[in-house]
C-alpha atoms as a PDB file:
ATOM      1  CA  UNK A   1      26.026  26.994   9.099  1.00  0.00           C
ATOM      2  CA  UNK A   2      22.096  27.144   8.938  1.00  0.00           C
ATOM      3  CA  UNK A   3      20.686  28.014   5.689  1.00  0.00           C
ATOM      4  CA  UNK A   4      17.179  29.313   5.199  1.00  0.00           C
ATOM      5  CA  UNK A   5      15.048  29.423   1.681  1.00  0.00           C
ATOM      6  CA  UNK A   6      13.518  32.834   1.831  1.00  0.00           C
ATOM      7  CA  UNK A   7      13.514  33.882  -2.362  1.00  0.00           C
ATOM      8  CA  UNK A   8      13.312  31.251  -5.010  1.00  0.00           C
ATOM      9  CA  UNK A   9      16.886  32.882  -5.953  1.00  0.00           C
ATOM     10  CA  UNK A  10      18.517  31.770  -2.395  1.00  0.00           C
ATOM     11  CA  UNK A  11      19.086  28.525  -4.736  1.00  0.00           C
ATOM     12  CA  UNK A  12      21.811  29.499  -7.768  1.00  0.00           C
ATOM     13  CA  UNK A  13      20.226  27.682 -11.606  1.00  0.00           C
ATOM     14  CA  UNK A  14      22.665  24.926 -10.620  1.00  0.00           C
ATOM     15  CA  UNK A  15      21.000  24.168  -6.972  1.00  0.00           C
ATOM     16  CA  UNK A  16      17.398  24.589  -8.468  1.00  0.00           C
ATOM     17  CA  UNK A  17      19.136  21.596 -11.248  1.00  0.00           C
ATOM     18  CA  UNK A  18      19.942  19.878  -7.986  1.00  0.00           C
ATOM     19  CA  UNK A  19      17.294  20.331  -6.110  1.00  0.00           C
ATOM     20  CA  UNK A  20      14.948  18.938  -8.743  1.00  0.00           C
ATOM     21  CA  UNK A  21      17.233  15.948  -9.558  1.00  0.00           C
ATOM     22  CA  UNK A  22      16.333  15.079  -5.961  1.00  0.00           C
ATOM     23  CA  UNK A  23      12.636  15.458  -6.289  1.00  0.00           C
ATOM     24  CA  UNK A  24      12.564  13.119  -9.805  1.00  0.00           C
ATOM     25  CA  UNK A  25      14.692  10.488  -7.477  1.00  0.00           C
ATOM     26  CA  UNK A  26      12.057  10.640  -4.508  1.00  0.00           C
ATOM     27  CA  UNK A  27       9.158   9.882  -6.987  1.00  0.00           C
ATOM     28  CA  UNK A  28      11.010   7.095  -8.765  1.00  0.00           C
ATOM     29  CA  UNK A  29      11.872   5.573  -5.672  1.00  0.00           C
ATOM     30  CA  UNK A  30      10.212   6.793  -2.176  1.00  0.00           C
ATOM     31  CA  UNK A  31      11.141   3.956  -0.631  1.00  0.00           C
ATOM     32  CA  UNK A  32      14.527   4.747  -0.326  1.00  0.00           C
ATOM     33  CA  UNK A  33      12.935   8.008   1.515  1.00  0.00           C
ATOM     34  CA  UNK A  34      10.603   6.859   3.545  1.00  0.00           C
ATOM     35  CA  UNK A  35      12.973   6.770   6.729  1.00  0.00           C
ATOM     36  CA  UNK A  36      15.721   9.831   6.031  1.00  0.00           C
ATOM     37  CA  UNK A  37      13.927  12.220   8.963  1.00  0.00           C
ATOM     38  CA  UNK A  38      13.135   9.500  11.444  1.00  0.00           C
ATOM     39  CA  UNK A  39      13.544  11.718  14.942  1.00  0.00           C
ATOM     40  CA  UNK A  40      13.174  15.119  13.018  1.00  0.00           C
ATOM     41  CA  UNK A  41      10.605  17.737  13.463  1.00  0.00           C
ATOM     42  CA  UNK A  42       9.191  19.900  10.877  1.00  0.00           C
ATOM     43  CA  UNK A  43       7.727  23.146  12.581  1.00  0.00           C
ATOM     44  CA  UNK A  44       4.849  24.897  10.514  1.00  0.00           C
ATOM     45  CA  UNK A  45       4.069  28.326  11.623  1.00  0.00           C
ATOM     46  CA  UNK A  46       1.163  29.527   9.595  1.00  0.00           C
ATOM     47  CA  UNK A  47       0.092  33.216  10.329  1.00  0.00           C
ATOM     48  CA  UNK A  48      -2.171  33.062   6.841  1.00  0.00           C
ATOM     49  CA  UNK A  49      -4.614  30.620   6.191  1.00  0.00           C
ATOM     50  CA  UNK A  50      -3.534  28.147   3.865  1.00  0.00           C
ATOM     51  CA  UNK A  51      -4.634  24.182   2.503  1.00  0.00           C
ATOM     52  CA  UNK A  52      -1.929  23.158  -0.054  1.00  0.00           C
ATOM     53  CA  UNK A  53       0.852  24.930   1.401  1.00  0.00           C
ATOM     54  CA  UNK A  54       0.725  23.749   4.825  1.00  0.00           C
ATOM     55  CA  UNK A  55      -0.810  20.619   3.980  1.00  0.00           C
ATOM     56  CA  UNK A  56       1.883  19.833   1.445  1.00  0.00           C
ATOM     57  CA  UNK A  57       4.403  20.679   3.770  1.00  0.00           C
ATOM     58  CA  UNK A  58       3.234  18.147   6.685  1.00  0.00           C
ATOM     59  CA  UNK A  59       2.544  15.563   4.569  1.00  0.00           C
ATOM     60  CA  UNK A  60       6.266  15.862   2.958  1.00  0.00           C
ATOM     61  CA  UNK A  61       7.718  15.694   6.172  1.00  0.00           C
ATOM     62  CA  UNK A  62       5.521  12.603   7.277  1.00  0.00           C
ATOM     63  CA  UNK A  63       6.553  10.957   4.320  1.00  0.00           C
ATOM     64  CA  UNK A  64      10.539  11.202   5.019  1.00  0.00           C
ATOM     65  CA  UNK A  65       9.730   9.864   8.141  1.00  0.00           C
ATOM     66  CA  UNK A  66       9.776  12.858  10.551  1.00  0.00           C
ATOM     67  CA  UNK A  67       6.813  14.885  12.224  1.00  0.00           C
ATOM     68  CA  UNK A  68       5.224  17.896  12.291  1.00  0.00           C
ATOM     69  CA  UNK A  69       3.978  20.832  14.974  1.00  0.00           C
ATOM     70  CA  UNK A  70       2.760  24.303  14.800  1.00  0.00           C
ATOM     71  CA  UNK A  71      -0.058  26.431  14.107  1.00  0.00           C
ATOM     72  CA  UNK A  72      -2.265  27.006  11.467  1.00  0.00           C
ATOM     73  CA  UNK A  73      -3.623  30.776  11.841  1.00  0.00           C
ATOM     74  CA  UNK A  74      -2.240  33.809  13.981  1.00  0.00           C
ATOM     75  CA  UNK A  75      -5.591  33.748  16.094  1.00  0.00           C
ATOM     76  CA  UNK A  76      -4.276  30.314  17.191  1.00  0.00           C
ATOM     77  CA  UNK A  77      -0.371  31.524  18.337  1.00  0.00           C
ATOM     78  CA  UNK A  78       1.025  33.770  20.896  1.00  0.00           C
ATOM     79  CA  UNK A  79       1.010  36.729  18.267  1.00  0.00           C
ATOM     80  CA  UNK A  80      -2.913  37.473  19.663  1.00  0.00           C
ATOM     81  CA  UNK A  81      -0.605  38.298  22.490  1.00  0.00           C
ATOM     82  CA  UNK A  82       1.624  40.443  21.062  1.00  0.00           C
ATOM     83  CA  UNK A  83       4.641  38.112  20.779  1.00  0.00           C
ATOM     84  CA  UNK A  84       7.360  39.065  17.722  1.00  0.00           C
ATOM     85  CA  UNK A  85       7.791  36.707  15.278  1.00  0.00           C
ATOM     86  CA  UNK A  86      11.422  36.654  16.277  1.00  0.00           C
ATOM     87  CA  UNK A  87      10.759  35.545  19.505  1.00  0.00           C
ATOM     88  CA  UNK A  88       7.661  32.711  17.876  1.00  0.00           C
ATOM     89  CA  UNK A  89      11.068  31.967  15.901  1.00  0.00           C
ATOM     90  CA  UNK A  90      13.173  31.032  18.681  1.00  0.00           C
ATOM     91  CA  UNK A  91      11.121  29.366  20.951  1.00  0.00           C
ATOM     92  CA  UNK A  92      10.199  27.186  18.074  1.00  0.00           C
ATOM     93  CA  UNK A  93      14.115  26.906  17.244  1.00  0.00           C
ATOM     94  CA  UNK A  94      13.736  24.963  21.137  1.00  0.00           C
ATOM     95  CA  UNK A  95      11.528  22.003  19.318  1.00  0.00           C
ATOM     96  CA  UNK A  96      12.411  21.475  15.999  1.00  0.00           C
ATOM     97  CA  UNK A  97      14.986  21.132  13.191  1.00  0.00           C
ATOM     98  CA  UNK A  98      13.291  23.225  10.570  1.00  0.00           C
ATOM     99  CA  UNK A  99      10.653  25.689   9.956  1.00  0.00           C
ATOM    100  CA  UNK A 100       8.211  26.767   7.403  1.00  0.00           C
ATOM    101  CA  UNK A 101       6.890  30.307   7.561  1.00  0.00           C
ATOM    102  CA  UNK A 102       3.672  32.043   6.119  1.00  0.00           C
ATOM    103  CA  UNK A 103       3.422  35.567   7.498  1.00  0.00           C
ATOM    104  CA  UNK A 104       0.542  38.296   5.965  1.00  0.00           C
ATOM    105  CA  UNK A 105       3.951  40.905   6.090  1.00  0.00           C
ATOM    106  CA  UNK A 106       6.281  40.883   3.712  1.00  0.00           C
ATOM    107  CA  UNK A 107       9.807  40.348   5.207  1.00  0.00           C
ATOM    108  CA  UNK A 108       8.735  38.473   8.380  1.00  0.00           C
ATOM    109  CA  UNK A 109      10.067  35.201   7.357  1.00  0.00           C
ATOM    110  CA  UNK A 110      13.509  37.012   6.596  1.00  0.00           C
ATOM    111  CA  UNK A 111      13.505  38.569  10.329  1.00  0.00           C
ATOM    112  CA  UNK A 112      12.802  34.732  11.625  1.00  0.00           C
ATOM    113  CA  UNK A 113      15.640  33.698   9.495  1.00  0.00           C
ATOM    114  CA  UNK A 114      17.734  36.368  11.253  1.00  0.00           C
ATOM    115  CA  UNK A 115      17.366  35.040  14.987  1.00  0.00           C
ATOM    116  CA  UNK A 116      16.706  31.383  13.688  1.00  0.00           C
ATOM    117  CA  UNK A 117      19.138  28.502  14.945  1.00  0.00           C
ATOM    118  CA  UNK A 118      17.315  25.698  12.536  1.00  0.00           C
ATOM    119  CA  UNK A 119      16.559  26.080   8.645  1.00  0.00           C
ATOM    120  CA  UNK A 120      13.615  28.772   7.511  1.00  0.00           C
ATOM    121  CA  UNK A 121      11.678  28.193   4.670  1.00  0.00           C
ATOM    122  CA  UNK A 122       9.177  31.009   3.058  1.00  0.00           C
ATOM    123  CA  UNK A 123       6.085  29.762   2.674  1.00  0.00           C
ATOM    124  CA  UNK A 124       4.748  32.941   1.473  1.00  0.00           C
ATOM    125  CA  UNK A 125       5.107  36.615   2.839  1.00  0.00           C
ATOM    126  CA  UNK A 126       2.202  38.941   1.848  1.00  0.00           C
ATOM    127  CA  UNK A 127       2.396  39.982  -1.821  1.00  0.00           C
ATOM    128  CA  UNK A 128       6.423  39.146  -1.659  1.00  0.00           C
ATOM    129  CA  UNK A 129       8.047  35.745  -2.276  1.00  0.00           C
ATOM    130  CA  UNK A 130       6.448  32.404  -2.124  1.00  0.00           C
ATOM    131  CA  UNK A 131       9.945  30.521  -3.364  1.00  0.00           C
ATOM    132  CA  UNK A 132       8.315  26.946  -2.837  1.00  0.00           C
ATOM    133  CA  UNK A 133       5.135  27.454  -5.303  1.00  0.00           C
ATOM    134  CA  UNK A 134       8.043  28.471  -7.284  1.00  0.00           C
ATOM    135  CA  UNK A 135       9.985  25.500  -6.993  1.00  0.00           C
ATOM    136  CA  UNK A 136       6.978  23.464  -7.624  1.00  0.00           C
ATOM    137  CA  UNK A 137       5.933  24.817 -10.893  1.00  0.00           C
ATOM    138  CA  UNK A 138       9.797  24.437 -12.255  1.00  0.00           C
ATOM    139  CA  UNK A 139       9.625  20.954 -11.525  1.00  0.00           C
ATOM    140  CA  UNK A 140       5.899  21.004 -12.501  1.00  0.00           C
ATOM    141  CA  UNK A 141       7.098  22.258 -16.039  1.00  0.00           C
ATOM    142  CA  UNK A 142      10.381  20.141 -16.183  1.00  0.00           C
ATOM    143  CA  UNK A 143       8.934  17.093 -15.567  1.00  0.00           C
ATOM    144  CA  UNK A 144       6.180  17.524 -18.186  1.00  0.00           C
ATOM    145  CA  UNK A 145       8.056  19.042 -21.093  1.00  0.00           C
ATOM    146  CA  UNK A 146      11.059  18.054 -20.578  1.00  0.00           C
ATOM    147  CA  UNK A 147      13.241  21.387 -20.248  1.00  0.00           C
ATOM    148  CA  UNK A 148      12.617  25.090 -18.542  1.00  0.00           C
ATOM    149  CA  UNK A 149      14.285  26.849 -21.979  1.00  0.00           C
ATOM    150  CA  UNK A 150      12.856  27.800 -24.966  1.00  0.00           C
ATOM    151  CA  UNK A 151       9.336  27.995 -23.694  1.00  0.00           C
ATOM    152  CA  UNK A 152       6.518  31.077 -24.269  1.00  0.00           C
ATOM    153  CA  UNK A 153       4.394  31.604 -21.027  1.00  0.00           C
ATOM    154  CA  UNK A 154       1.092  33.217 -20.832  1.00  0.00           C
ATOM    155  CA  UNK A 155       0.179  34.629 -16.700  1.00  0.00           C
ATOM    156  CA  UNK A 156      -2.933  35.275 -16.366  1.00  0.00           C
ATOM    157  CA  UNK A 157      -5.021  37.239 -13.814  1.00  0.00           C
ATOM    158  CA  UNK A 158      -3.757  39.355 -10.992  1.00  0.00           C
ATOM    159  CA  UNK A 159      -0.504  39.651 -12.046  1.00  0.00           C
ATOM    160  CA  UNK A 160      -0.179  42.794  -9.387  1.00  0.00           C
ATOM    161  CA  UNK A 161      -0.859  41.386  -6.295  1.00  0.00           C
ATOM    162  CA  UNK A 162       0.449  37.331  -7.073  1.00  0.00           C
ATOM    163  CA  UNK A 163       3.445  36.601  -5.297  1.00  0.00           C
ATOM    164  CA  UNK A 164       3.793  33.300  -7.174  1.00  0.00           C
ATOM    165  CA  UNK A 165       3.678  35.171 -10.533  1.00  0.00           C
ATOM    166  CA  UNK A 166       6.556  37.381  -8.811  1.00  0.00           C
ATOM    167  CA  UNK A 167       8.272  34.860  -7.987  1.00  0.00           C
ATOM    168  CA  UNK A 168       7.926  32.517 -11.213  1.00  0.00           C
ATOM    169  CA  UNK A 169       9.051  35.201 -13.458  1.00  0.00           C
ATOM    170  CA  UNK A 170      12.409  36.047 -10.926  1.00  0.00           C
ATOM    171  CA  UNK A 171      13.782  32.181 -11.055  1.00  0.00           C
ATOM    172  CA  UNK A 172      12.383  31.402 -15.173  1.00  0.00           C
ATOM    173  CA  UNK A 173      14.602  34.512 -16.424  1.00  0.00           C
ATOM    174  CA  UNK A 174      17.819  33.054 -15.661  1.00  0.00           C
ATOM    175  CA  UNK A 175      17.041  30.377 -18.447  1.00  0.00           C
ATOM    176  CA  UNK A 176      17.704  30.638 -22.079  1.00  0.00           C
ATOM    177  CA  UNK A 177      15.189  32.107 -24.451  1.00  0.00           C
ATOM    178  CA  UNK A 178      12.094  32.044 -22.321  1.00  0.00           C
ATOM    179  CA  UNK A 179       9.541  34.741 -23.231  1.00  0.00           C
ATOM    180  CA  UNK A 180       6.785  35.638 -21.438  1.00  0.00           C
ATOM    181  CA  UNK A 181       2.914  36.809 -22.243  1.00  0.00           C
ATOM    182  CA  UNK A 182       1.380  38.803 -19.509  1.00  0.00           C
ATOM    183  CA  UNK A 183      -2.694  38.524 -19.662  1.00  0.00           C
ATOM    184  CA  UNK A 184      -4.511  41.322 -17.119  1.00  0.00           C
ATOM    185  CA  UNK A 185      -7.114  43.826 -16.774  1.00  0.00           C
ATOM    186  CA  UNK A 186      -5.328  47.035 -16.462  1.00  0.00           C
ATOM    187  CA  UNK A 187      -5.940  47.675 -12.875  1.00  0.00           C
ATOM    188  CA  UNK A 188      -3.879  44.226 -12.373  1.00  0.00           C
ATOM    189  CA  UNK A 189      -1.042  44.453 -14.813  1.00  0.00           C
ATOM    190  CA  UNK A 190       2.625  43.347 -13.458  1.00  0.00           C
ATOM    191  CA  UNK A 191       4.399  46.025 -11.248  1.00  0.00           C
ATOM    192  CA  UNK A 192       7.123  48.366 -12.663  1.00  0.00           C
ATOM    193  CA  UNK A 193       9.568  46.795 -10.035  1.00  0.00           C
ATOM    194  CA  UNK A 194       9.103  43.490 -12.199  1.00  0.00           C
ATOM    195  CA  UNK A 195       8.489  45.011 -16.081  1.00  0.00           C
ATOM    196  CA  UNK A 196      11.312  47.804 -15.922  1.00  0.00           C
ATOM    197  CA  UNK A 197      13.792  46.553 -13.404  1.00  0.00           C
ATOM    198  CA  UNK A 198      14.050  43.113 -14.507  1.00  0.00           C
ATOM    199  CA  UNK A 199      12.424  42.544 -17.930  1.00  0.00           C
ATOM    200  CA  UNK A 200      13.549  45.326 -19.477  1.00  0.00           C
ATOM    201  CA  UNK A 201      16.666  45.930 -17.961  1.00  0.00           C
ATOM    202  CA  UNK A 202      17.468  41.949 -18.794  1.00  0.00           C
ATOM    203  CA  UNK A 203      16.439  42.476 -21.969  1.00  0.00           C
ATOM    204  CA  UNK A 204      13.657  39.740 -21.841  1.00  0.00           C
ATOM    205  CA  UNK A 205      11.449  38.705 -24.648  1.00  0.00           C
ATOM    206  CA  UNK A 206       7.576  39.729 -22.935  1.00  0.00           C
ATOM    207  CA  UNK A 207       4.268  41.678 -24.263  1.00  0.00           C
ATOM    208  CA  UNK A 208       1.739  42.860 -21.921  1.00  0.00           C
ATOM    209  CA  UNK A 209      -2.224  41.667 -23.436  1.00  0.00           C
ATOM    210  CA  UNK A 210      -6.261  42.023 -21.854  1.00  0.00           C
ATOM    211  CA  UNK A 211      -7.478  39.284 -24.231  1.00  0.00           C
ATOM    212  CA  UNK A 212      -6.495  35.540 -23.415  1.00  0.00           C
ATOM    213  CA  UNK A 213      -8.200  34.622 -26.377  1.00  0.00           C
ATOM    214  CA  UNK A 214      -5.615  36.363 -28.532  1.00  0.00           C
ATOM    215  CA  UNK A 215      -2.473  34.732 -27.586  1.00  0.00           C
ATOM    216  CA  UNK A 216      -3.710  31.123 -26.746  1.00  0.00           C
ATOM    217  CA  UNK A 217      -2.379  29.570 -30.026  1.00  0.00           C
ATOM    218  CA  UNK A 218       1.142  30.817 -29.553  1.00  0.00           C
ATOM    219  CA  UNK A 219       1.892  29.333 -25.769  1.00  0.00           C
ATOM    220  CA  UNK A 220       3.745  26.578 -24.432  1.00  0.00           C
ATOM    221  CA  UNK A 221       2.456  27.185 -20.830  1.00  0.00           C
ATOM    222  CA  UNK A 222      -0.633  28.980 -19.556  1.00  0.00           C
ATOM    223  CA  UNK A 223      -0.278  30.141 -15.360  1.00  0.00           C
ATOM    224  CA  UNK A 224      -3.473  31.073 -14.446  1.00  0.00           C
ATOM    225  CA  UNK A 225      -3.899  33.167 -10.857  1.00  0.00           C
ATOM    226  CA  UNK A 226      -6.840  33.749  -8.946  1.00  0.00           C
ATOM    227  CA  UNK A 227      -8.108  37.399  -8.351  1.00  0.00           C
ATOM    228  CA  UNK A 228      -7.299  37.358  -4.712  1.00  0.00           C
ATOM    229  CA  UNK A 229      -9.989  39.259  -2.738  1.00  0.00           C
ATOM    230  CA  UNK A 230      -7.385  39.014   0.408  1.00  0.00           C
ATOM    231  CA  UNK A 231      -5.176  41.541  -1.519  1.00  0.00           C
ATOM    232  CA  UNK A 232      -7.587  44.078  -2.139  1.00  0.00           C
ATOM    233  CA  UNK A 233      -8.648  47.425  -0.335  1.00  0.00           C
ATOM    234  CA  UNK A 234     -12.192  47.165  -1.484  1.00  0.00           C
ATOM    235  CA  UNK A 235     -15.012  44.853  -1.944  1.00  0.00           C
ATOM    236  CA  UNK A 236     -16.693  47.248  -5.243  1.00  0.00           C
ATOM    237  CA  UNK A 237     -13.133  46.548  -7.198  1.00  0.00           C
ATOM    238  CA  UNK A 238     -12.668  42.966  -6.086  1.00  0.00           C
ATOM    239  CA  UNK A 239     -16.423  42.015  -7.702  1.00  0.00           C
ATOM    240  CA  UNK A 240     -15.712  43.896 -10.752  1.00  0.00           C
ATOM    241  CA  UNK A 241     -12.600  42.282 -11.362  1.00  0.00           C
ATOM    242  CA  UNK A 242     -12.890  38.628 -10.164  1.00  0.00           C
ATOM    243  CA  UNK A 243     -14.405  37.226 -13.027  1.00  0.00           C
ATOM    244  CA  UNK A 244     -12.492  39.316 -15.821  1.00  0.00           C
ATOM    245  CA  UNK A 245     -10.859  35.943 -17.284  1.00  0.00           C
ATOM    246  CA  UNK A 246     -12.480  32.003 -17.155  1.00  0.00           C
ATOM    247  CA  UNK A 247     -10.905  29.516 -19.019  1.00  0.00           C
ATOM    248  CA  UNK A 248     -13.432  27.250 -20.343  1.00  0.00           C
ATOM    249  CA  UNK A 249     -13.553  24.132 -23.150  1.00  0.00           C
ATOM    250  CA  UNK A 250     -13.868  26.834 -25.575  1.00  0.00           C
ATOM    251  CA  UNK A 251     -10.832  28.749 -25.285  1.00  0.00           C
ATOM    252  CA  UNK A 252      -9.500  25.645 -24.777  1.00  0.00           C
ATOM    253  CA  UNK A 253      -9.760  24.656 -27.995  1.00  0.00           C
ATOM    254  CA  UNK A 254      -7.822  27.536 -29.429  1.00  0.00           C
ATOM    255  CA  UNK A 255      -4.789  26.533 -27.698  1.00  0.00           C
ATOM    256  CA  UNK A 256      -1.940  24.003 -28.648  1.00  0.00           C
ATOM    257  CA  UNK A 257      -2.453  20.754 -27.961  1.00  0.00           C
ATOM    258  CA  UNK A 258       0.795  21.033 -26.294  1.00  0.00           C
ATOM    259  CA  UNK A 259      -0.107  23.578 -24.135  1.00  0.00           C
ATOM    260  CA  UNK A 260       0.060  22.939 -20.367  1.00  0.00           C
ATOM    261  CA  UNK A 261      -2.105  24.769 -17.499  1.00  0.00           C
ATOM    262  CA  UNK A 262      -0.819  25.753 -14.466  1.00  0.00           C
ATOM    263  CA  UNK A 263      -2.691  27.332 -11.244  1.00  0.00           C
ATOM    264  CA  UNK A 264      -0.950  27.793  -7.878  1.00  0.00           C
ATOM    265  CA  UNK A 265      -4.836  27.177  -6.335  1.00  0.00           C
ATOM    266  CA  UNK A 266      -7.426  27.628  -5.022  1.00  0.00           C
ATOM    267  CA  UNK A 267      -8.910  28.106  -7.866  1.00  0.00           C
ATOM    268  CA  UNK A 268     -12.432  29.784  -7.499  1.00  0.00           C
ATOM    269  CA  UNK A 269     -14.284  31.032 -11.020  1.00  0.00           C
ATOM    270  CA  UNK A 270     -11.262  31.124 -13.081  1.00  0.00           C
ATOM    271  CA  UNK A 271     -10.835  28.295 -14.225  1.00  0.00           C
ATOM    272  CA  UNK A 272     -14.037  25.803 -15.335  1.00  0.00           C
ATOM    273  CA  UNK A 273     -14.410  22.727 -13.618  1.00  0.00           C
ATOM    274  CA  UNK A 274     -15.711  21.027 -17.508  1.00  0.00           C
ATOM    275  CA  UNK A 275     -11.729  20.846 -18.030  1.00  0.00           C
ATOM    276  CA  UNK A 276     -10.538  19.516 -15.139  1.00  0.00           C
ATOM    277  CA  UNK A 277     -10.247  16.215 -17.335  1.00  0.00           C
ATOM    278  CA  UNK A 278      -8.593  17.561 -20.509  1.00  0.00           C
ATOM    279  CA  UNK A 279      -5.059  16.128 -20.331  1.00  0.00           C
ATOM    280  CA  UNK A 280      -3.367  19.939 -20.383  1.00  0.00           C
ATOM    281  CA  UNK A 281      -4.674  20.651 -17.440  1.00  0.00           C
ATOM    282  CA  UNK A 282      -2.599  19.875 -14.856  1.00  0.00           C
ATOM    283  CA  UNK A 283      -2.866  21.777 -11.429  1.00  0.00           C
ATOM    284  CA  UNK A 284      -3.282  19.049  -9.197  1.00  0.00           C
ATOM    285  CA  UNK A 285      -0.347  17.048 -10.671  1.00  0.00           C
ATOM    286  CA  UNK A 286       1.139  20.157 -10.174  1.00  0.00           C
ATOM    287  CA  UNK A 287       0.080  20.142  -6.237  1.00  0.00           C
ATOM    288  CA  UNK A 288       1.602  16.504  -6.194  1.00  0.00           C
ATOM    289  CA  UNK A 289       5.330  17.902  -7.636  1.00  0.00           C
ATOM    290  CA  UNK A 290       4.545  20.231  -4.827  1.00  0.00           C
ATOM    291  CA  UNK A 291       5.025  17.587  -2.062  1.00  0.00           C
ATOM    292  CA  UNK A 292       7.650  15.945  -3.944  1.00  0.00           C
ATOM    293  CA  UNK A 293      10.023  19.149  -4.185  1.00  0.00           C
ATOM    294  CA  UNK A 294       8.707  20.299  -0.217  1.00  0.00           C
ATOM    295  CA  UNK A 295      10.622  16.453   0.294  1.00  0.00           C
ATOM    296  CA  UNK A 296      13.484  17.492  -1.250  1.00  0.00           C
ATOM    297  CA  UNK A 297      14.130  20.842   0.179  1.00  0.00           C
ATOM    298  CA  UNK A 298      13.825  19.456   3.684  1.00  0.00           C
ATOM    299  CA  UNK A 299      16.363  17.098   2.755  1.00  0.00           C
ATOM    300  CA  UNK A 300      18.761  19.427   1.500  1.00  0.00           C
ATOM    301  CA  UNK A 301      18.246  22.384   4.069  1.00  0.00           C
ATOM    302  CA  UNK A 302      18.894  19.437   6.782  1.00  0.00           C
ATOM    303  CA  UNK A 303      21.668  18.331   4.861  1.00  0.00           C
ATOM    304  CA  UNK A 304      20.320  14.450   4.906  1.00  0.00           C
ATOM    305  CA  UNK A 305      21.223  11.885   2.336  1.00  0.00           C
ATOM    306  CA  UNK A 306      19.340   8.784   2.148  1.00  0.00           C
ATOM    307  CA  UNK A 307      21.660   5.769   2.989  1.00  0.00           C
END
């Protein structure tokens, strides 16, 4: 039977425990990796634009040994001609042996995984899911402290709009005392379908702040999100808002020493480039996990095991 990725909660806390096990034994030893999708084709069919994603997704395949087709950009596919992503789905079902998805509309990946006959990964759908920036921040997070439990996390930014917020907060609940800080402007705070039907009905430790300066001291994590201008209906609200938090050296320095950074990227204002070098800051180790657990998802959707 073909199974598709589509939310990060297609994957129960003991697959995720898997699934990252597999990851930490691909970095200690790629090697052993290097060959496991010789013959196997990874298609990418990008509808958004996107670096990281896409990019971390070919270069994952390339480095089990496999390749890579598709398109980067609706503009370049047949949907400028008005074909369904169901049909994109199957005719791309004819050359490869898995897929990976970004579509502006939320749901489209879960329609391709409908008339699919290979594996379907979300690789973001509109405001919706984005399970794979999920799955790299939870081995992002493991891998530097150690354990996902017990942790405080500060998101900051558009917490409205972020799918990898969304999703972040829907696969950390289902560990054990994890609370959660949410930092916004008001016109960006977390939607009800999130607060109420899943915080609050789960009875989950969380506060709802403006000022980042405030809670700083008191976090184990801080998940900083972009004001994304793609999202909005207007240019006037996008300027006013876009700027509303930068992290800079000085609110560094009212933060643990602990204290880890986290950005899904592209960044743009922020976060400063002047601490790119402090040792908490780590979103482009986190873009490395990234490939690492894109490696093994293929690997497990394909059902491969390295010899």
């Amino acid at each position: 039977m073909v199974r598709s990725i589509l939310s990060p909660l297609d994957f129960s806390v003991e697959e995720l425990d898997q699934l990252m096990d597999l990851a930490d034994d691909i970095i200690r030893d790629p090697a052993k990796y290097a060959h496991t999708c010789d013959g196997r084709i990874l298609a990418t069919l990008f509808y958004e634009p996107s670096t990281r994603t896409r990019l971390s997704f070919e270069a994952a395949m390339l480095r089990l040994g496999g390749k890579c087709l598709g398109f980067h950009s609706a503009d370049s596919s047949s949907a400028t001609k008005g074909e369904t992503v169901a049909d994109t789905i199957r005719v791309a079902s004819c050359f490869a042996d898995i897929a990976a998805m970004r579509h502006p509309k939320e749901g489209a990946p879960l329609v391709a995984a409908s008339k699919s006959t290979i594996p379907v990964i979300n690789a973001g759908d509109g405001g919706h899911q984005h399970p794979t920036q999920t799955f790299t921040d939870l081995l992002t997070i493991r891998s530097l402290k150690g354990h996902l439990d017990n942790l405080t996390i500060g998101m900051c930014g558009d917490l409205k709009f972020g799918r990898t917020v969304h999703s972040l907060i829907r696969a950390l609940v289902r560990y054990a005392n994890v609370k959660f800080v949410f930092i916004s402007p008001k016109e960006l705070k977390l939607p009800s379908y999130i607060r109420d039907d899943l915080l609050i009905q789960n009875n989950i430790a969380f506060r709802e702040v403006t000022k980042l300066e405030d809670v700083l001291p008191s976090l184990d994590i801080l998940y900083m999100t972009r004001v994304q201008k793609e999202r909005f209906f207007n240019e006037e609200d996008y300027v006013r808002l876009k700027d509303f938090y930068i992290l800079d050296k000085k609110k560094m320095n009212l933060a643990s020493p602990d204290m880890l950074v986290l950005h899904p990227l592209p960044r743009v204002n922020e976060i400063s480039t002047e601490i790119d070098d402090d040792p908490r800051a780590v979103y482009f180790k986190q873009v490395k996990y990234g490939m690492y657990v894109r490696m093994a998802l293929i690997l497990t959707l394909l059902n491969i095991k390295p010899e």
